[in-house]
C-alpha atoms as a PDB file:
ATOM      1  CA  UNK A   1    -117.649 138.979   4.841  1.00  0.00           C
ATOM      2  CA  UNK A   2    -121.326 137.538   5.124  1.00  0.00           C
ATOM      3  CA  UNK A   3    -121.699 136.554   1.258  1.00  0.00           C
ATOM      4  CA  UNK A   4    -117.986 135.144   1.803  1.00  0.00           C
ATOM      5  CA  UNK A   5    -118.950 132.759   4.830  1.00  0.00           C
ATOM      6  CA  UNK A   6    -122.495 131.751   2.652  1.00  0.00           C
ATOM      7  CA  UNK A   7    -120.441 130.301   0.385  1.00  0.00           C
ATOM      8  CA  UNK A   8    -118.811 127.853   2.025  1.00  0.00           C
ATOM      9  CA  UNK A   9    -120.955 124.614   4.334  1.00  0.00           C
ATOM     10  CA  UNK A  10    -122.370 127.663   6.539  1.00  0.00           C
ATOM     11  CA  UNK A  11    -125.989 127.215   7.943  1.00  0.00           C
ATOM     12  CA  UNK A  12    -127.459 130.512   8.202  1.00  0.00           C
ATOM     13  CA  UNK A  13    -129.908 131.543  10.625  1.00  0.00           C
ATOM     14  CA  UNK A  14    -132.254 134.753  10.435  1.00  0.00           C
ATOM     15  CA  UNK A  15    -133.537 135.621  13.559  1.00  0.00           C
ATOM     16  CA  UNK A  16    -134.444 139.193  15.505  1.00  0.00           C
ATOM     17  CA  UNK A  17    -134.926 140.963  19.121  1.00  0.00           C
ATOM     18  CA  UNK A  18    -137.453 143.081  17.438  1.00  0.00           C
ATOM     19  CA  UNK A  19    -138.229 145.074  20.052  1.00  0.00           C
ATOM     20  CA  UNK A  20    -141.934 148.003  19.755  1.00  0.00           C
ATOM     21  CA  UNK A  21    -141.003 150.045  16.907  1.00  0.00           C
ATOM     22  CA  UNK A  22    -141.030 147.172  14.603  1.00  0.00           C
ATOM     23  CA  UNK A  23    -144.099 146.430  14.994  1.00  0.00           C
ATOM     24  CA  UNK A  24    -145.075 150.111  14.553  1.00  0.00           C
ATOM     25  CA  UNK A  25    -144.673 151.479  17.941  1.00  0.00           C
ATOM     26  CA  UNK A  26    -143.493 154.500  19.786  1.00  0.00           C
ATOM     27  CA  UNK A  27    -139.936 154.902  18.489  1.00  0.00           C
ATOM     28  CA  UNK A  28    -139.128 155.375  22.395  1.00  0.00           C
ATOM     29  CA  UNK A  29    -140.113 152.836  25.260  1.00  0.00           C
ATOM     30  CA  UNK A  30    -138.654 151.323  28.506  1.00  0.00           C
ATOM     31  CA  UNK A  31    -137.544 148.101  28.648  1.00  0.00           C
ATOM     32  CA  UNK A  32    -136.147 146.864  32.583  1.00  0.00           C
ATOM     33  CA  UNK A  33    -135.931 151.067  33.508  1.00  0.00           C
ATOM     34  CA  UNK A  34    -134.068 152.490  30.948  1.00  0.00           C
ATOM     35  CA  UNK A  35    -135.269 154.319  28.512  1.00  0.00           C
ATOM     36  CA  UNK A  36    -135.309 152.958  24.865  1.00  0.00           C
ATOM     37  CA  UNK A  37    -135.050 155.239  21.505  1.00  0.00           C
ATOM     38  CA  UNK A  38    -134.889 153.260  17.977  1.00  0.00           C
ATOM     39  CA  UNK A  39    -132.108 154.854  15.779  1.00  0.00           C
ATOM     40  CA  UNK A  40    -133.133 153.703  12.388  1.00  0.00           C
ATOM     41  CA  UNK A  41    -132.926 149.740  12.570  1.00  0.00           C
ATOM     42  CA  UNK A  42    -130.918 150.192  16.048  1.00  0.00           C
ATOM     43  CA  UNK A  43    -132.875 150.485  19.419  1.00  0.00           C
ATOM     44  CA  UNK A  44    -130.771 151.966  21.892  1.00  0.00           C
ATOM     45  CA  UNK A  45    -130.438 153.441  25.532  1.00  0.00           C
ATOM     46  CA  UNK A  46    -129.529 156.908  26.195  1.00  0.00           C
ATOM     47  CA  UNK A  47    -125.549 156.164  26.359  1.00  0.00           C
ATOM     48  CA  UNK A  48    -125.814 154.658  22.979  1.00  0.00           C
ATOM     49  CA  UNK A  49    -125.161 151.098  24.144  1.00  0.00           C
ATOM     50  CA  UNK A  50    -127.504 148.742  21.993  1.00  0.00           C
ATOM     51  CA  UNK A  51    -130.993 147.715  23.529  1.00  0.00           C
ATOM     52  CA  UNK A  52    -132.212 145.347  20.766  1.00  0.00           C
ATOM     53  CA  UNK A  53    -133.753 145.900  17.108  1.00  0.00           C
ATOM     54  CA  UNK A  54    -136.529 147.090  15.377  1.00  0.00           C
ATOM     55  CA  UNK A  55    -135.565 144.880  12.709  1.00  0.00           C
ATOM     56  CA  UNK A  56    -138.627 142.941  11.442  1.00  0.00           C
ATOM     57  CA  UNK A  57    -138.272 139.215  10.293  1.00  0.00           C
ATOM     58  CA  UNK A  58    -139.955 140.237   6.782  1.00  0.00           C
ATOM     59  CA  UNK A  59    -137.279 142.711   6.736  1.00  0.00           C
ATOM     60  CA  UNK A  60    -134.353 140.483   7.599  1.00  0.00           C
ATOM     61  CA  UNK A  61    -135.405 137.956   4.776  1.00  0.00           C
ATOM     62  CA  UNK A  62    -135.719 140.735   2.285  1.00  0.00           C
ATOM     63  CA  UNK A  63    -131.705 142.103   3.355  1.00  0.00           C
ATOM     64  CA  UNK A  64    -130.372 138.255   3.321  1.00  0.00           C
ATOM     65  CA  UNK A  65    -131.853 138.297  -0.555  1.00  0.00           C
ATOM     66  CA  UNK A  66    -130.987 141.917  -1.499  1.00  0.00           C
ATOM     67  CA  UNK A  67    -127.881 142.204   0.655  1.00  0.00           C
ATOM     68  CA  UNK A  68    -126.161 139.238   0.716  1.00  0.00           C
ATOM     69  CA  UNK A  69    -127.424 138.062  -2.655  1.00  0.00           C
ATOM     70  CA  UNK A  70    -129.119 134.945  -0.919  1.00  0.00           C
ATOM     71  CA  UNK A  71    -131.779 133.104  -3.147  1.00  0.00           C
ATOM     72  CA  UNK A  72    -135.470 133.414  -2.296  1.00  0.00           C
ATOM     73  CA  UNK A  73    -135.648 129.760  -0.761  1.00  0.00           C
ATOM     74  CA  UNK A  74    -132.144 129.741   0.802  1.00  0.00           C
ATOM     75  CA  UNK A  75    -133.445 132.759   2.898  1.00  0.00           C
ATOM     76  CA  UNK A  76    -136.702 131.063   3.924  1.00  0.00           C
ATOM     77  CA  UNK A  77    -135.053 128.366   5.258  1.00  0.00           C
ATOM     78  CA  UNK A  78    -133.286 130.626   7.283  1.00  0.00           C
ATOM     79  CA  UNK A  79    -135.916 132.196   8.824  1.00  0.00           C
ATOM     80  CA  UNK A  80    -138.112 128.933   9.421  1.00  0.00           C
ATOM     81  CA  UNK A  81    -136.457 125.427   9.380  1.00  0.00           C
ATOM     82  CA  UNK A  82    -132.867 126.261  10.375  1.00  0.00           C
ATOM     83  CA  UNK A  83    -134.355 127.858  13.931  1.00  0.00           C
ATOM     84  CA  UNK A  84    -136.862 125.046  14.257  1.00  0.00           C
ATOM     85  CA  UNK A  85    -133.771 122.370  14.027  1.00  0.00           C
ATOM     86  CA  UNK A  86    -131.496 124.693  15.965  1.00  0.00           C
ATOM     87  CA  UNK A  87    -134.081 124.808  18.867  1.00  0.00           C
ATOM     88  CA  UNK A  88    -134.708 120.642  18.129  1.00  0.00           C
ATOM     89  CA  UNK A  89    -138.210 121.253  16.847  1.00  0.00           C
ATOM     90  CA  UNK A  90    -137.464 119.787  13.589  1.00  0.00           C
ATOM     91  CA  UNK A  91    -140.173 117.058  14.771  1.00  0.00           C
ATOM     92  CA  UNK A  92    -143.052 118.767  14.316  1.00  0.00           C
ATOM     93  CA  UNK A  93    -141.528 122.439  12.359  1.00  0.00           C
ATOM     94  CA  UNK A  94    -139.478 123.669   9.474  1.00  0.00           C
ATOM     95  CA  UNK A  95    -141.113 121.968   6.500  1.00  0.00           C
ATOM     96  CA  UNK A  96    -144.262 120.795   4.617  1.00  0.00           C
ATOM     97  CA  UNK A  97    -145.077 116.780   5.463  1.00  0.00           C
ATOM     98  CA  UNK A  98    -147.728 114.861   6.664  1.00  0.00           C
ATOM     99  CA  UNK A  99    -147.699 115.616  10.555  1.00  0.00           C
ATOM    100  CA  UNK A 100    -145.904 118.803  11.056  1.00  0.00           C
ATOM    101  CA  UNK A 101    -147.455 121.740  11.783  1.00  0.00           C
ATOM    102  CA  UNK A 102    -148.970 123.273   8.617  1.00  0.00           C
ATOM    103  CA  UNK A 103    -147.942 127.176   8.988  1.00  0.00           C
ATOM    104  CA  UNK A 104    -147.750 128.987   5.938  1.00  0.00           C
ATOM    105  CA  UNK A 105    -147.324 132.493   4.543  1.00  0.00           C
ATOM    106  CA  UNK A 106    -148.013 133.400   1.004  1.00  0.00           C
ATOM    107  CA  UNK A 107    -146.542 137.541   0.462  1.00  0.00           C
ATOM    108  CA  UNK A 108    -145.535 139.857  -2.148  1.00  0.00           C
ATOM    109  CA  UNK A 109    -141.534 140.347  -1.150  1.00  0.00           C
ATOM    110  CA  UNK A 110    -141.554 144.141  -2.497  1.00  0.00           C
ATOM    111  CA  UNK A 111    -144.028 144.957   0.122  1.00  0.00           C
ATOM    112  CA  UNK A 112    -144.290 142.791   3.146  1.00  0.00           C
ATOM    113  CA  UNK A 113    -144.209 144.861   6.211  1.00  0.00           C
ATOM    114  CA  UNK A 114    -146.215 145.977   9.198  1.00  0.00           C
ATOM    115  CA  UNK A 115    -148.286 149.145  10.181  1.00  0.00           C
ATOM    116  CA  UNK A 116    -148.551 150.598  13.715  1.00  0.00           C
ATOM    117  CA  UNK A 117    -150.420 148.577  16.204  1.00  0.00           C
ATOM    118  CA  UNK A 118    -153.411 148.512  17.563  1.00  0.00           C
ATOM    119  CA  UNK A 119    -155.287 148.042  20.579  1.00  0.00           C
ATOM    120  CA  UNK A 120    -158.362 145.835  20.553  1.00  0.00           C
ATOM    121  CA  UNK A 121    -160.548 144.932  23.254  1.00  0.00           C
ATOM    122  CA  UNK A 122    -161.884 141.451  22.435  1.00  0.00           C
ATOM    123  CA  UNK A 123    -160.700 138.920  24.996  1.00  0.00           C
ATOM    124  CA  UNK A 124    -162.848 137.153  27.392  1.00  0.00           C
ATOM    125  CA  UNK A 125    -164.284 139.797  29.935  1.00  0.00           C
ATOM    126  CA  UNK A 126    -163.129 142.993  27.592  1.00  0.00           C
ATOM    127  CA  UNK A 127    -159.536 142.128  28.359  1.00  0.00           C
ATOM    128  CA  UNK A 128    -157.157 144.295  25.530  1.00  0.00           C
ATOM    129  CA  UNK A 129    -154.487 142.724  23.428  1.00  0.00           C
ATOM    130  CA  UNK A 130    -152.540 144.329  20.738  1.00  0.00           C
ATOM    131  CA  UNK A 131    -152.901 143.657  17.127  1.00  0.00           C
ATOM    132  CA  UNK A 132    -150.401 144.576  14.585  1.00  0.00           C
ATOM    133  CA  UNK A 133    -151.679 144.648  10.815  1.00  0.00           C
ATOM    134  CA  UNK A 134    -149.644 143.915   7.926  1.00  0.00           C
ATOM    135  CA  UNK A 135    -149.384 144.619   4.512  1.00  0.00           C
ATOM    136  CA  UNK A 136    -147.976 142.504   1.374  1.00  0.00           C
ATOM    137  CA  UNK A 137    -149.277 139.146   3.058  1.00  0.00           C
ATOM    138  CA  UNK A 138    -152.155 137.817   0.743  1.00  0.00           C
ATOM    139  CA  UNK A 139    -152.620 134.050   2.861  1.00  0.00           C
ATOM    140  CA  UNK A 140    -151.760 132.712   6.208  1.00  0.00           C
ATOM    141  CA  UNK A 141    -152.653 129.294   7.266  1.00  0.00           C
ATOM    142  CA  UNK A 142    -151.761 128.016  10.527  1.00  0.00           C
ATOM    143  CA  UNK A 143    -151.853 124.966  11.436  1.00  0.00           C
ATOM    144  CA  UNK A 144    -153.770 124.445   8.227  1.00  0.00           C
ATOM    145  CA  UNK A 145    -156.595 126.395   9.215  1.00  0.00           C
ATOM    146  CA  UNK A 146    -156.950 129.487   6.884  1.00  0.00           C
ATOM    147  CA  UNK A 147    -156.798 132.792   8.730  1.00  0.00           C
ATOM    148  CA  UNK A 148    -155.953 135.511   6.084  1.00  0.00           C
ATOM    149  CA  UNK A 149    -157.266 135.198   2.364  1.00  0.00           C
ATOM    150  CA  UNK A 150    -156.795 137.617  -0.497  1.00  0.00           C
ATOM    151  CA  UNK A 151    -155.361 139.798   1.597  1.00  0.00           C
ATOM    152  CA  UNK A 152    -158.185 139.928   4.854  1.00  0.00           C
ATOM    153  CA  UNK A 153    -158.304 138.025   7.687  1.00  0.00           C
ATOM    154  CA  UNK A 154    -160.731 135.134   8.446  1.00  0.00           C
ATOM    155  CA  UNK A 155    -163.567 136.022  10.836  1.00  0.00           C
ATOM    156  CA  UNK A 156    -163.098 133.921  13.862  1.00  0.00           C
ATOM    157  CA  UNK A 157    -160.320 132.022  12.392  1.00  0.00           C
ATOM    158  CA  UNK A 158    -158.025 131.813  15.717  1.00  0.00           C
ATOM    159  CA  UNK A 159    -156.407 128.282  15.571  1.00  0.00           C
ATOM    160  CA  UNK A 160    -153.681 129.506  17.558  1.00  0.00           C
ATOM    161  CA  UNK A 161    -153.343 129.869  21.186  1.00  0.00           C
ATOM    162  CA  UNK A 162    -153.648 132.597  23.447  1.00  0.00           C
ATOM    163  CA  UNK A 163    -150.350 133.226  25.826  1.00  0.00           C
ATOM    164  CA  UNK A 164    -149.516 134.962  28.818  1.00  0.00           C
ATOM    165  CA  UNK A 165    -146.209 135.497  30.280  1.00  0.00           C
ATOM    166  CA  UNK A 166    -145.350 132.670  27.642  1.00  0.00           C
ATOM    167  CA  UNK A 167    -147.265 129.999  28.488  1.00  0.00           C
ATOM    168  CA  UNK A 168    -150.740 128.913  26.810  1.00  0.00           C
END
């Protein structure tokens, strides 16, 4: 039904709940009380009622291409400038051109993915943060500041910024 509705003037849009086992974690947790178990790509409580996903965003590109026989590109743009113009950030998101922001991932598609996190202490004052490592992703630039190259990350590159309880 999904390769049927691509076909027509659909715009598809990729987008997850991934929840901590995607990125590695404990494949149970609590999330608002209730206790979470992921069930393959399914997180769910006790009763069976769905929680979320552990479905990554590599991971949802790589079905739209395998899956529902999606080109490359077409699932890209799913993942990256169909949100941004969906969530009117098409200003300053979504594509290469002068002014936008410049955030780019080059990866091998038969092995992008993510290990277990980690837990590093290097914030201001020793505060911890979690880090979660990936594999199959040779460059990242963001913002146009190279923080990943040949496969390592950029010492000190951090041209993002730092949130809590999502705001910077």
């Amino acid at each position: 039904m999904l390769r049927l509705a691509l076909r027509g003037r659909a715009r598809p849009m990729l987008i997850t709940d991934a929840m901590p086992p995607a990125a590695g974690g404990r494949a149970t947790f609590t999330l608002a009380g209730h206790t979470i178990t992921a069930r393959g790509d399914a997180c769910v409580r006790p009763d069976g009622t769905l929680a979320g996903t552990a479905l990554t965003m590599a991971a949802a590109v790589r079905n739209a291409v395998g899956l529902l026989e999606m080109p490359l590109a077409a699932a890209l743009q799913a993942a990256s400038r169909t949100p941004a113009a969906f969530l009117g950030l098409t200003d300053r998101l979504g594509r290469l051109a002068p002014g936008y922001r410049a955030d780019l991932v080059a990866f091998d598609p038969d092995t992008v993915g993510v290990e277990p996190m980690e837990r590093v202490f290097d914030l201001p004052g020793g505060a911890d943060r979690l880090i979660v490592h990936s594999r199959g992703i040779e460059h990242v630039w963001v913002n146009g500041t190279a923080i990943r190259t040949d496969g390592k990350d950029v010492d000190d590159a951090r041209p993002g910024v730092l949130m809590r309880g999502g705001t910077p």
